[in-house]
C-alpha atoms as a PDB file:
ATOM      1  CA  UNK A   1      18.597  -0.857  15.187  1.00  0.00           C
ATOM      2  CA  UNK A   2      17.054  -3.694  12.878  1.00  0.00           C
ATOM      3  CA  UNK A   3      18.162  -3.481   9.379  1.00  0.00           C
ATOM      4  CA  UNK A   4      15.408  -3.183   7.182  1.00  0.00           C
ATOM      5  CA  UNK A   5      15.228  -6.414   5.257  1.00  0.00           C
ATOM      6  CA  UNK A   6      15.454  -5.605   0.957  1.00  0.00           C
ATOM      7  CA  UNK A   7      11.975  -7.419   0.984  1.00  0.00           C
ATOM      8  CA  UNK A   8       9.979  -4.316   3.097  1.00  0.00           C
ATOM      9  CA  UNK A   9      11.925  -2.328   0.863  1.00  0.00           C
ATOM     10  CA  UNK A  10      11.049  -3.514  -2.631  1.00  0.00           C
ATOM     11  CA  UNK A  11       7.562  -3.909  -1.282  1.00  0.00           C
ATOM     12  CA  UNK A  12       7.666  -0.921  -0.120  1.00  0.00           C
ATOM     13  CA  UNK A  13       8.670   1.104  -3.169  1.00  0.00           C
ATOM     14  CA  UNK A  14       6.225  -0.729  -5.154  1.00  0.00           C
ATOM     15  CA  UNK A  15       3.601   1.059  -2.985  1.00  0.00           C
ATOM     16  CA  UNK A  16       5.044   4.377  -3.677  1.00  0.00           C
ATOM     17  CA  UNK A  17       5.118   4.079  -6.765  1.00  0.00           C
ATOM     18  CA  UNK A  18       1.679   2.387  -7.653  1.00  0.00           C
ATOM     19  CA  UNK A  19       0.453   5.408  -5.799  1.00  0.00           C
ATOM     20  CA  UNK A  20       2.379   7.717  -7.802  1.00  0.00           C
ATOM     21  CA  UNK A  21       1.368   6.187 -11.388  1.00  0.00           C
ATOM     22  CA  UNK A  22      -1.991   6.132  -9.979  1.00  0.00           C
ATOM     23  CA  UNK A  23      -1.899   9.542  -9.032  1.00  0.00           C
ATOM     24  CA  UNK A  24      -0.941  10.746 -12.576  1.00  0.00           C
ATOM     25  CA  UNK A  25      -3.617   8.598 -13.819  1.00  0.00           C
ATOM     26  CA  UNK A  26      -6.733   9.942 -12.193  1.00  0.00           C
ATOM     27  CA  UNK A  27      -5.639  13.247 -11.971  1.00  0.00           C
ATOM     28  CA  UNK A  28      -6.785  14.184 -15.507  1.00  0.00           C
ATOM     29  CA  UNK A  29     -10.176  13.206 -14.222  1.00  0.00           C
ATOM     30  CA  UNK A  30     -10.207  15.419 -11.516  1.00  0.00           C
ATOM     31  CA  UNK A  31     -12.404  18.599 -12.240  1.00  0.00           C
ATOM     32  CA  UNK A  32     -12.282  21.404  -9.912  1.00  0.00           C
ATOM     33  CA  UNK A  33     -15.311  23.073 -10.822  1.00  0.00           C
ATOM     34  CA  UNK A  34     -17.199  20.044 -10.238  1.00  0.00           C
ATOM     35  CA  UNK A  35     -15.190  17.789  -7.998  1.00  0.00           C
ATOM     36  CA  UNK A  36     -17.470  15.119  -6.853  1.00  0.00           C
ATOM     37  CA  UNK A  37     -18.814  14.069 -10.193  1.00  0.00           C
ATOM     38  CA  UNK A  38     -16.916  11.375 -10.574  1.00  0.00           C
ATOM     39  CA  UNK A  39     -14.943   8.763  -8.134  1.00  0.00           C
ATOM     40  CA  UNK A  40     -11.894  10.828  -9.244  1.00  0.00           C
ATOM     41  CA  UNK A  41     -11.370  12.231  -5.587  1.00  0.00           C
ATOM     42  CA  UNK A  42     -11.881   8.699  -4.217  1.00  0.00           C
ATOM     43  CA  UNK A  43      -9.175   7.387  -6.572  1.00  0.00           C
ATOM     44  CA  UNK A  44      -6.671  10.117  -5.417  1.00  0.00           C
ATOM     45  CA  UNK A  45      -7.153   9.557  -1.853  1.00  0.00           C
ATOM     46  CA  UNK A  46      -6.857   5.668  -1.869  1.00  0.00           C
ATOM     47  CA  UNK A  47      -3.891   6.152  -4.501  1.00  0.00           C
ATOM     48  CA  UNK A  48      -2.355   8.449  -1.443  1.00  0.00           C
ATOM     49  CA  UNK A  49      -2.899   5.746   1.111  1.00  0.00           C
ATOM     50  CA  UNK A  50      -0.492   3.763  -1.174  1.00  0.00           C
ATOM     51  CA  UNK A  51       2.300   6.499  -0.598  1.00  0.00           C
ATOM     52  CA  UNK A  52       1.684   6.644   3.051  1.00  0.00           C
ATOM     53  CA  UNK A  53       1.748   2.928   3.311  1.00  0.00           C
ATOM     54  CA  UNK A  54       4.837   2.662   1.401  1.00  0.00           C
ATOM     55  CA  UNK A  55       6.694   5.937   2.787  1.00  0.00           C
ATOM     56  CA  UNK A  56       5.988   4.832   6.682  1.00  0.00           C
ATOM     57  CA  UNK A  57       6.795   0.812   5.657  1.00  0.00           C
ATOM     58  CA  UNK A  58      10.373   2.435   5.274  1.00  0.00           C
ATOM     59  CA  UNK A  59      10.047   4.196   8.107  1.00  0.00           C
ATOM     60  CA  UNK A  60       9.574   0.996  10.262  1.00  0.00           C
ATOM     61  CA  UNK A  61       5.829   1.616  11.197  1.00  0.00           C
ATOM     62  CA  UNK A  62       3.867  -1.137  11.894  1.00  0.00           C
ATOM     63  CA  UNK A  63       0.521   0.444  11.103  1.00  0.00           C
ATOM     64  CA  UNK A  64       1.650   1.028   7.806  1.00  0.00           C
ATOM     65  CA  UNK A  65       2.645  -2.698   6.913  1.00  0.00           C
ATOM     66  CA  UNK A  66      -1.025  -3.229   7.591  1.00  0.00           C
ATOM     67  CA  UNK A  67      -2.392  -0.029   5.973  1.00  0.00           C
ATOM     68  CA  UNK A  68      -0.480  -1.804   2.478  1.00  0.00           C
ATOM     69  CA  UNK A  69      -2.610  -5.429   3.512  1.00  0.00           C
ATOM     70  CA  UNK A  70      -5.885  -3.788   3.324  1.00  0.00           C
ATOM     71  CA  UNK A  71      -4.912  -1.623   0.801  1.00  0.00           C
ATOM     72  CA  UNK A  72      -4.323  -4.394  -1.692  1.00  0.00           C
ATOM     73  CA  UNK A  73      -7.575  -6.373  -0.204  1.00  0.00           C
ATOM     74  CA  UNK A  74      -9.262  -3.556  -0.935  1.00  0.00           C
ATOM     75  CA  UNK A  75      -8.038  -3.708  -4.193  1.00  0.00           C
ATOM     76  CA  UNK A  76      -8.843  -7.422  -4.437  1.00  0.00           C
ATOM     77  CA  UNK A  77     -12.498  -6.870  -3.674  1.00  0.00           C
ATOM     78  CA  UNK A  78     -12.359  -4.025  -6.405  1.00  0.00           C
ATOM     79  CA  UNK A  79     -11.399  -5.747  -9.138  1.00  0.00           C
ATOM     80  CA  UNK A  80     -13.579  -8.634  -8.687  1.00  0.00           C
ATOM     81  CA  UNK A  81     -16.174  -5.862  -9.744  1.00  0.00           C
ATOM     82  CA  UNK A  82     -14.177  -5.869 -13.129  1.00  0.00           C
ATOM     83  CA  UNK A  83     -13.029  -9.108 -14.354  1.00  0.00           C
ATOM     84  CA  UNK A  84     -11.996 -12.751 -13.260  1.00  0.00           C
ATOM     85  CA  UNK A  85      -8.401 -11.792 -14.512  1.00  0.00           C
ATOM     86  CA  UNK A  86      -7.598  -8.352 -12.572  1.00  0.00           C
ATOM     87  CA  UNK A  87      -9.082 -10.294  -9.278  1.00  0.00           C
ATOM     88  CA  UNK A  88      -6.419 -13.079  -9.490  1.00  0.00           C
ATOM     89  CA  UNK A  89      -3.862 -10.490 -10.130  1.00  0.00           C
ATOM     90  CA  UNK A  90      -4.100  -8.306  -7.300  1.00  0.00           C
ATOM     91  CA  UNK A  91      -4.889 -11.459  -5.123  1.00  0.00           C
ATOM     92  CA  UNK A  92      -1.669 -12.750  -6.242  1.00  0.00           C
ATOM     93  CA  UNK A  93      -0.220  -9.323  -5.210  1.00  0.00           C
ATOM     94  CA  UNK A  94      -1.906  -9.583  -1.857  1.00  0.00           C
ATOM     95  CA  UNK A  95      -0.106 -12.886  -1.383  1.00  0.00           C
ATOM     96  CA  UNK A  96       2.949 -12.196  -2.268  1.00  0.00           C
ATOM     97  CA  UNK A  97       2.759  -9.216   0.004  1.00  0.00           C
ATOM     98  CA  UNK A  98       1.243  -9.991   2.390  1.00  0.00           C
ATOM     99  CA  UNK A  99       3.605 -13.176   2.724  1.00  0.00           C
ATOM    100  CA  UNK A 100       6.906 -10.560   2.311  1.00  0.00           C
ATOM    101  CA  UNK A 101       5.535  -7.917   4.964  1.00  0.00           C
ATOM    102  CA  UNK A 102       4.773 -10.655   7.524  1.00  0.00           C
ATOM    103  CA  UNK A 103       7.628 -13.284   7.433  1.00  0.00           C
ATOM    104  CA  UNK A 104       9.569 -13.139  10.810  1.00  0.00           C
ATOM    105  CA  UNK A 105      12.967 -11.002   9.019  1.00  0.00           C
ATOM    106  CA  UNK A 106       9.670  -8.187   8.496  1.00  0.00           C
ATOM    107  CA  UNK A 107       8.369  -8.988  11.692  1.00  0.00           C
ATOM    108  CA  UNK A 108      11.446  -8.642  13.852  1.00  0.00           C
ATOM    109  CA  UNK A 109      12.066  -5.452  11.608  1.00  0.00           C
ATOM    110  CA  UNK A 110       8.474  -3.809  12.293  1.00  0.00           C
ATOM    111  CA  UNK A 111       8.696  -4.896  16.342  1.00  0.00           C
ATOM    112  CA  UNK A 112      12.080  -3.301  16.622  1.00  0.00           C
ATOM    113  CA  UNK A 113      11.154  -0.181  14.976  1.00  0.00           C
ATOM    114  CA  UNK A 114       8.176   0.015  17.610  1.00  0.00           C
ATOM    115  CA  UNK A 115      10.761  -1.029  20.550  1.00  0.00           C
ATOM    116  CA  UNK A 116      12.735   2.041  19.557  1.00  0.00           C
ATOM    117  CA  UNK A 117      10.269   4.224  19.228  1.00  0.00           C
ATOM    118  CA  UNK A 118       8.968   3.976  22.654  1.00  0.00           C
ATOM    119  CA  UNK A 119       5.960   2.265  21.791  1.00  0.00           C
ATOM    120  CA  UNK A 120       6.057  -1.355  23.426  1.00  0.00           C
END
């Protein structure tokens, strides 16, 4: 068994937790009599996809290191609807990210997870 390099990790709790804050943001927005009037429900779900991302990242999945990718693409395209500044934030994140979850220490982590799992 591969020992999960501290890089997945960090990266990985800083999923969870962007989900979580997230989470506790939107959910004042959330109105149960009238549930789609707002993106509210989209905000919840994509905030989720952070959790998953970062829960199955320590896990060892490999779909989940690319779930966080276009999660934070997503994000990228997002906030280019908002302002110059929040764009060149989260496509630093992506970067930085995106450079942590695939440099070969991830890599060999993520493939060995998959080995063991029965799945190449």
């Amino acid at each position: 068994m591969t020992k999960r390099p501290i890089s997945v990790t960090i990266v990985s709790w800083v999923y969870i937790l962007a989900g979580i804050v997230g989470i506790a943001a939107h959910i004042t927005e959330f109105d149960l009599r009238h549930p789609f009037s707002n993106d509210a429900p989209l905000a919840l779900v994509v905030r989720l996809l952070a959790i998953v991302a970062g829960v199955f990242m320590l896990r060892g999945a490999n779909w989940a290191r690319w779930l966080a990718i276009v999660w934070m693409a997503y994000h990228v395209v997002l906030s280019s609807f908002h302002s110059v500044p929040a764009a060149a934030i989260h496509a630093l994140l992506l970067a930085v990210f995106t450079y942590f979850l695939c440099r070969r220490p991830a890599n060999v982590y993520f493939t060995d997870q998959m080995t063991e799992q029965g799945v190449v």
